[in-house]
Protein backbone atom coordinates (compact mmCIF):
# COMPACT_ATOMS: atom_id res chain seq x y z
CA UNK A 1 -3.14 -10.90 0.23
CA UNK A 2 -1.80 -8.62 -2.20
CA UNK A 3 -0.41 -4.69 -2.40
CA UNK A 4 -2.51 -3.33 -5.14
CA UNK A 5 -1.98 0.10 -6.08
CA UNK A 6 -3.91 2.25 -8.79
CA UNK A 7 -4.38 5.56 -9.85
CA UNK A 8 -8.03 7.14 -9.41
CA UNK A 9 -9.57 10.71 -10.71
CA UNK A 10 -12.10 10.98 -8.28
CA UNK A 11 -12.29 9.68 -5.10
CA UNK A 12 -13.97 7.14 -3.98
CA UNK A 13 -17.58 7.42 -2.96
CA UNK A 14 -18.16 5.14 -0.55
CA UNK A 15 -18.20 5.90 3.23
CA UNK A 16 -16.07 2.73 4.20
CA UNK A 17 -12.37 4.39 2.65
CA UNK A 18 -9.99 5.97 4.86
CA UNK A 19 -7.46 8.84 3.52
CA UNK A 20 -3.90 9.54 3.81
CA UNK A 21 -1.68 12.29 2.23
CA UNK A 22 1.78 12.59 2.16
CA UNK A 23 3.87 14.64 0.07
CA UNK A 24 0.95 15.97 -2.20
CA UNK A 25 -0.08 12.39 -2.89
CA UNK A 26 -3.66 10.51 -1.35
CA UNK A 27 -3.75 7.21 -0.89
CA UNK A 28 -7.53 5.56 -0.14
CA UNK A 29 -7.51 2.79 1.79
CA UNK A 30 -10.73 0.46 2.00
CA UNK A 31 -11.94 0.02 5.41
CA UNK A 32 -11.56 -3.87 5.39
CA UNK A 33 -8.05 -3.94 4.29
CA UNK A 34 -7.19 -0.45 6.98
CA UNK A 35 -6.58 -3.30 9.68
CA UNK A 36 -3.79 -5.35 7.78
CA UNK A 37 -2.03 -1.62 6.03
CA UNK A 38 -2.45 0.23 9.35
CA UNK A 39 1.38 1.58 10.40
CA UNK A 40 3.04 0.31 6.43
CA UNK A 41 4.83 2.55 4.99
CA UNK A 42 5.35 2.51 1.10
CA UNK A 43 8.83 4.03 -0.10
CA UNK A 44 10.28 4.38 -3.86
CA UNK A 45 13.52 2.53 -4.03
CA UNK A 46 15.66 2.23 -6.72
CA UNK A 47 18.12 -0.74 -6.68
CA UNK A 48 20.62 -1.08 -9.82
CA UNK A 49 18.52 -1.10 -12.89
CA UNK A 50 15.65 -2.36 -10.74
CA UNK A 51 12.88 0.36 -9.63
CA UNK A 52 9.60 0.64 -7.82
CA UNK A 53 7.46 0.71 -4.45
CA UNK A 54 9.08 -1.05 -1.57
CA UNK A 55 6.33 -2.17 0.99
CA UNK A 56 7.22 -2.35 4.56
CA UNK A 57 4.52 -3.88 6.65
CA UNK A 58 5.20 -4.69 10.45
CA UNK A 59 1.92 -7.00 10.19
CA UNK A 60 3.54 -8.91 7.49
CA UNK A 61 4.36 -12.85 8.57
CA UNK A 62 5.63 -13.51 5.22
CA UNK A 63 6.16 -12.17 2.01
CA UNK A 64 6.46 -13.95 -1.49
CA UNK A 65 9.56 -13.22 -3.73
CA UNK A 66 8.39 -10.21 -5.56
CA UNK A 67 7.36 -8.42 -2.22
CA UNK A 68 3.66 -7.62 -3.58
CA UNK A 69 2.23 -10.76 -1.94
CA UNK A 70 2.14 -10.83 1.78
CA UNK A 71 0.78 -13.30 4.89
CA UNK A 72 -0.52 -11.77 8.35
């Protein structure tokens, strides 16, 4: 599985996405991923010249190298 975030307009029309807000921002989530994201929390982190969204995911078994790829 895979963290894939994008930026939308409009929300999404159909009735199987859940919304969050934090901060000013929503975040849809699709119903069939909801189970595997439920309790992650997604933090900007800066690290030397290195920047970008840090995915922490209690769910998570394993994680490739880059941290966008994840195991349940």
């Amino acid at each position: 599985m895979a963290y894939t975030l994008e930026y939308v307009d409009t929300p999404p029309v159909a009735e199987d996405y859940l919304s969050y807000e934090s901060h000013g921002v929503t975040v849809w989530v699709d119903g069939k991923s909801h189970v595997y994201v439920d309790g992650m929390t997604v933090d900007w982190k800066r690290q030397g010249l290195n920047e970008g969204f840090d995915f922490m995911n209690e769910k998570e078994a394993a994680r490739c190298g880059c941290g966008e790829s994840f195991t349940v």
